[in-house]
Protein backbone atom coordinates (compact mmCIF):
# COMPACT_ATOMS: atom_id res chain seq x y z
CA UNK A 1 209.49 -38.48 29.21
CA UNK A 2 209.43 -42.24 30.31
CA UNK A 3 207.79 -43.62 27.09
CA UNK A 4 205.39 -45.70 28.61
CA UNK A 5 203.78 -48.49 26.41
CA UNK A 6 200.89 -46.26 25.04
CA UNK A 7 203.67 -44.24 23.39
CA UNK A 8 204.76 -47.51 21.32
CA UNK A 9 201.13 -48.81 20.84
CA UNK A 10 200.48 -45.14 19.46
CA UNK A 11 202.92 -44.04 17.68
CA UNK A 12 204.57 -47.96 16.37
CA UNK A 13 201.21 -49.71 15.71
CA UNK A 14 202.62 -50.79 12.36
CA UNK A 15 206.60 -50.18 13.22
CA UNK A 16 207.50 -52.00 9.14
CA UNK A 17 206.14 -48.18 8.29
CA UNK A 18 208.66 -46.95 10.47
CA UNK A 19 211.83 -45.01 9.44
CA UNK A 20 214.55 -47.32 11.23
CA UNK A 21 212.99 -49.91 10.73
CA UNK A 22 211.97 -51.41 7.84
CA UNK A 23 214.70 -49.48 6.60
CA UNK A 24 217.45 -49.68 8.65
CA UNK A 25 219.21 -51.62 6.29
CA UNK A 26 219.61 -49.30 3.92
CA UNK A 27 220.40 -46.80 7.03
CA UNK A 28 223.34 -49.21 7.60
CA UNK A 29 224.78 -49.55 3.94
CA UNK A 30 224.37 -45.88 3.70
CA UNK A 31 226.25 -44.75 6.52
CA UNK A 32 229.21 -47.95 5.59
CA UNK A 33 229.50 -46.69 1.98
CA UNK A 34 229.98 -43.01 2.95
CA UNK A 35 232.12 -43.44 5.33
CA UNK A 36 234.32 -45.92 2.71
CA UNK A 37 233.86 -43.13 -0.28
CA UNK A 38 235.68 -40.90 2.41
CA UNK A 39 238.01 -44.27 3.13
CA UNK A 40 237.27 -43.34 6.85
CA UNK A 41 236.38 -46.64 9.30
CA UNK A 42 235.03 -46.57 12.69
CA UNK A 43 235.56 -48.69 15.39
CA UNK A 44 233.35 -47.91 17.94
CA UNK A 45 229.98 -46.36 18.02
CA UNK A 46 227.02 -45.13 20.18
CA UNK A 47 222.94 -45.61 19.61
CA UNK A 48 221.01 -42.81 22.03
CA UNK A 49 217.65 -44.16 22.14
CA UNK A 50 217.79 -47.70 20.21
CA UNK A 51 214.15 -48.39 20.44
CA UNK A 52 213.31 -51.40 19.28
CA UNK A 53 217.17 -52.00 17.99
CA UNK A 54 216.17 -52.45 14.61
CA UNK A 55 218.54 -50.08 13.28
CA UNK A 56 221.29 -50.61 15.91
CA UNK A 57 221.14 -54.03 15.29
CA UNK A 58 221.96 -53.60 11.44
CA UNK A 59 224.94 -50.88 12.76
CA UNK A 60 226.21 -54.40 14.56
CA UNK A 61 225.92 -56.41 11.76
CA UNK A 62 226.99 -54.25 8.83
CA UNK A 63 230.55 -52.78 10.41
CA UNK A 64 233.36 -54.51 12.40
CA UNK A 65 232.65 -52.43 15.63
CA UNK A 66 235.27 -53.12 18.79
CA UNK A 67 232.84 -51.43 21.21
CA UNK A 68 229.10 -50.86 20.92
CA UNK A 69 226.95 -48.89 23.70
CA UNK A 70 223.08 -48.89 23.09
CA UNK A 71 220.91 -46.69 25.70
CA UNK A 72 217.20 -46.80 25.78
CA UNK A 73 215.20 -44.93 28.64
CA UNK A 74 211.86 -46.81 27.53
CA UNK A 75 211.71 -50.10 29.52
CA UNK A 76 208.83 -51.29 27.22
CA UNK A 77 211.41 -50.82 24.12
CA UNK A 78 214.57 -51.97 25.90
CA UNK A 79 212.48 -55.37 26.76
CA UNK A 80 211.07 -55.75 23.37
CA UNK A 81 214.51 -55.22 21.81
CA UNK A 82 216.79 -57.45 24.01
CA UNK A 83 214.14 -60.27 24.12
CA UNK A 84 213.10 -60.45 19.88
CA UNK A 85 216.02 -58.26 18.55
CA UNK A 86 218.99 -57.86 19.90
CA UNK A 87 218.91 -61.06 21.80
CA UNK A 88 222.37 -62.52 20.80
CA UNK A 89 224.86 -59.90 20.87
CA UNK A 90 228.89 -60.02 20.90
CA UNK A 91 230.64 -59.27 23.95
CA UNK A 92 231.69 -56.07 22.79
CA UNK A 93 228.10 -54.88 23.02
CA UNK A 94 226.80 -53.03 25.95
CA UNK A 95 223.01 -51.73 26.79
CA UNK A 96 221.36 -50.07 29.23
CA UNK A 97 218.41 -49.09 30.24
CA UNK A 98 218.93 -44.89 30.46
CA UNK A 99 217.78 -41.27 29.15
CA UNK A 100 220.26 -39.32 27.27
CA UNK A 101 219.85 -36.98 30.33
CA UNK A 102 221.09 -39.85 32.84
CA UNK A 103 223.90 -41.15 30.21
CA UNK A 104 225.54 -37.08 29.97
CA UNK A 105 226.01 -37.88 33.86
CA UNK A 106 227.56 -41.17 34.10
CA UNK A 107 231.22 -42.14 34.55
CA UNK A 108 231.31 -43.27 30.54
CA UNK A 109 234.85 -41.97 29.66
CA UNK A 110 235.10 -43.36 26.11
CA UNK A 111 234.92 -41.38 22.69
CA UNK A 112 232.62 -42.91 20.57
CA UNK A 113 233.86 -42.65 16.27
CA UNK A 114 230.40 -42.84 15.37
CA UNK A 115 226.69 -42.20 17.08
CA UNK A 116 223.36 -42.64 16.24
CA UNK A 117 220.57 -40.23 17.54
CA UNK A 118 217.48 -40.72 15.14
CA UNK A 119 214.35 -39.11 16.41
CA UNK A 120 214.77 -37.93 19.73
CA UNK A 121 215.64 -34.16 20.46
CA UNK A 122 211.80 -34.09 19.84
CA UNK A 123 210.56 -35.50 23.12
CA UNK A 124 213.35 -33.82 25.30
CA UNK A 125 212.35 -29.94 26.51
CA UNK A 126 214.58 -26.62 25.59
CA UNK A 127 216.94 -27.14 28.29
CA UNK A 128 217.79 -31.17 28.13
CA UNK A 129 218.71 -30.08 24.31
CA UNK A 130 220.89 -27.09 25.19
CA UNK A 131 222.67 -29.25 27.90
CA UNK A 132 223.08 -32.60 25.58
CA UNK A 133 224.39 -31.03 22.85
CA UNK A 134 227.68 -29.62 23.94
CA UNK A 135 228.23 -33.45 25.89
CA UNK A 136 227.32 -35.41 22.32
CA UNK A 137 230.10 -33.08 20.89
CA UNK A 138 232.49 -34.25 23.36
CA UNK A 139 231.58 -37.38 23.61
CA UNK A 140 231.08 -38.66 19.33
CA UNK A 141 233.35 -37.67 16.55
CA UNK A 142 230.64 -38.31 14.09
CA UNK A 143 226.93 -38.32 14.58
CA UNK A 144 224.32 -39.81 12.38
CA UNK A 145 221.20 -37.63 13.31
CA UNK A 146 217.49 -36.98 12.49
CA UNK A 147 214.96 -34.45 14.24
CA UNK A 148 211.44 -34.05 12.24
CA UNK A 149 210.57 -30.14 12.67
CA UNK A 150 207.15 -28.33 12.98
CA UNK A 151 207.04 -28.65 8.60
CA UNK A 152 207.64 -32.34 8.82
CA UNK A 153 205.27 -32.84 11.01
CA UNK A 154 202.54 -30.88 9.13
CA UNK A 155 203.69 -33.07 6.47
CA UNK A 156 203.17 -36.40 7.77
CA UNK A 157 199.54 -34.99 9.35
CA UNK A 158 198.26 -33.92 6.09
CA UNK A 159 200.02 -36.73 4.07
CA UNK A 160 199.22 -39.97 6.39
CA UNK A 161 196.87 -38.00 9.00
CA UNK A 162 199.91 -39.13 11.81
CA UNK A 163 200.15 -36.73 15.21
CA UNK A 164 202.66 -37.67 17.42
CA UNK A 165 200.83 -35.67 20.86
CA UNK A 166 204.42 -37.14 22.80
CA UNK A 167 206.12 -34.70 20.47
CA UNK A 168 207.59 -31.16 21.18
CA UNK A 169 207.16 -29.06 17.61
CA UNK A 170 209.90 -26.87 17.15
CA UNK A 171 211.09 -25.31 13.56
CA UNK A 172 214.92 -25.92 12.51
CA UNK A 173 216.11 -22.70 13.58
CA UNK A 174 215.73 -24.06 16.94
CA UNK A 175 217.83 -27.21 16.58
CA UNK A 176 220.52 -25.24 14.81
CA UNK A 177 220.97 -22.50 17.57
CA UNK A 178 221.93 -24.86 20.06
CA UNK A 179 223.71 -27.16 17.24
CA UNK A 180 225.82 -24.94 15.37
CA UNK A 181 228.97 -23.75 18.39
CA UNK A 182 228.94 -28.07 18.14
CA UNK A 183 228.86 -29.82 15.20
CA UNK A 184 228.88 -29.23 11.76
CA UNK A 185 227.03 -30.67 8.73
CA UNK A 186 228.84 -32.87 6.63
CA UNK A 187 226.40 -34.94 4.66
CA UNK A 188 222.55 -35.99 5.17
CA UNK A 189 221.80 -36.75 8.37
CA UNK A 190 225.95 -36.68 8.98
CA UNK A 191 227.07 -34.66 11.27
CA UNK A 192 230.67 -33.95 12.28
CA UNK A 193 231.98 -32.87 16.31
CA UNK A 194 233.83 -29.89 16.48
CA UNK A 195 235.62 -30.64 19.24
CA UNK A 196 237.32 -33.69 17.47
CA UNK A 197 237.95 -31.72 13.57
CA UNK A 198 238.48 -28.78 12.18
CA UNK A 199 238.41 -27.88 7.94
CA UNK A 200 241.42 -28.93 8.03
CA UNK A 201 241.75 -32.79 9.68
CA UNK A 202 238.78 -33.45 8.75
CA UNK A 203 237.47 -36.65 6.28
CA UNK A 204 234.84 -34.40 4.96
CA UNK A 205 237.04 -32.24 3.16
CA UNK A 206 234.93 -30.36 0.80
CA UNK A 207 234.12 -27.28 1.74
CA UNK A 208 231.02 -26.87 -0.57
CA UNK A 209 229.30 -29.16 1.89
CA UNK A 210 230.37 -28.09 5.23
CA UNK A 211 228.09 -25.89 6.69
């Protein structure tokens, strides 16, 4: 999926509605006290699929970051967010214009502490997820990540009377098949690489929350 502009004018006609947006402050202080409960810093970090950069942008500004990557296949969004939002950025910040799909590919040899992924393993199909997963595991020690299942989205069309038709509805068991061998869940929305810890390195050491 390209995300052409109709996706935005559909699905962002009023974005301050918009998880990540008008609160991706709060997204950022979460995330920063969490991590300093745990007295656990990151230093460089990941956003797959920034949108309109609202909430990487508050990432940037909220922790002292050495290296930042932001990808964005949507040319629409990756205009609108260098040219309003992201406009003056540090050095250390990189973006590009690229799927998750075309990132897993590229020569990108770093380990990220910290990624974001917020709402898209809904637009890619079955087999971009099963392929993705195992990279992001490899390639991010910690991963703050949100996928709305089939109930959320019954939710938000009887609620607000919102269908996203760019969206692939899948329930949870889905997500977790593939997500499982990978990662582990270590808070909301926090999710932990097990490639890079085990029970017994890890900052999230208790075990009634690891699952």
């Amino acid at each position: 999926m390209n995300f052409r502009k109709d996706y935005w004018r559909e699905n962002y006609s009023d974005i301050q509605t918009m998880d990540g947006i008008y609160n991706a402050k709060e997204h950022a202080e979460y995330v920063h006290s969490l991590l300093a409960l745990h007295e656990f810093s990151i230093k460089s970090m990941v956003d797959i699929g920034f949108g309109y950069g609202y909430l990487l942008n508050e990432f940037i500004k909220k922790f002292k970051l050495q290296k930042v990557l932001g990808i964005e296949p949507s040319e629409h969004a990756y205009k609108y967010a260098t040219q309003k939002v992201l406009k003056k950025l540090p050095k250390k910040v990189k973006l590009e214009n690229l799927s998750i799909a075309e990132w897993c590919v590229t020569n990108d040899d770093i380990v990220y502490d910290f990624g974001i992924c917020n709402s898209v393993f809904q637009y890619l199909k079955d087999e971009e997820v099963a392929k993705v997963v195992p990279y992001l595991a490899q390639k991010i020690k910690h991963l703050y990540f949100t996928v709305p299942t089939d109930r959320e989205y019954e939710r938000i069309l009887k609620n607000f009377d919102f269908h996203d038709r760019f969206a692939i509805q899948r329930p949870k068991e889905f997500y977790w098949e593939i997500l499982a061998p990978h990662f582990t869940v270590v808070s909301n929305r926090f999710l932990e690489s097990k490639v890079h810890f085990t029970e017994e390195d890890s900052p999230f050491s208790e075990f009634f929350y690891r699952f």
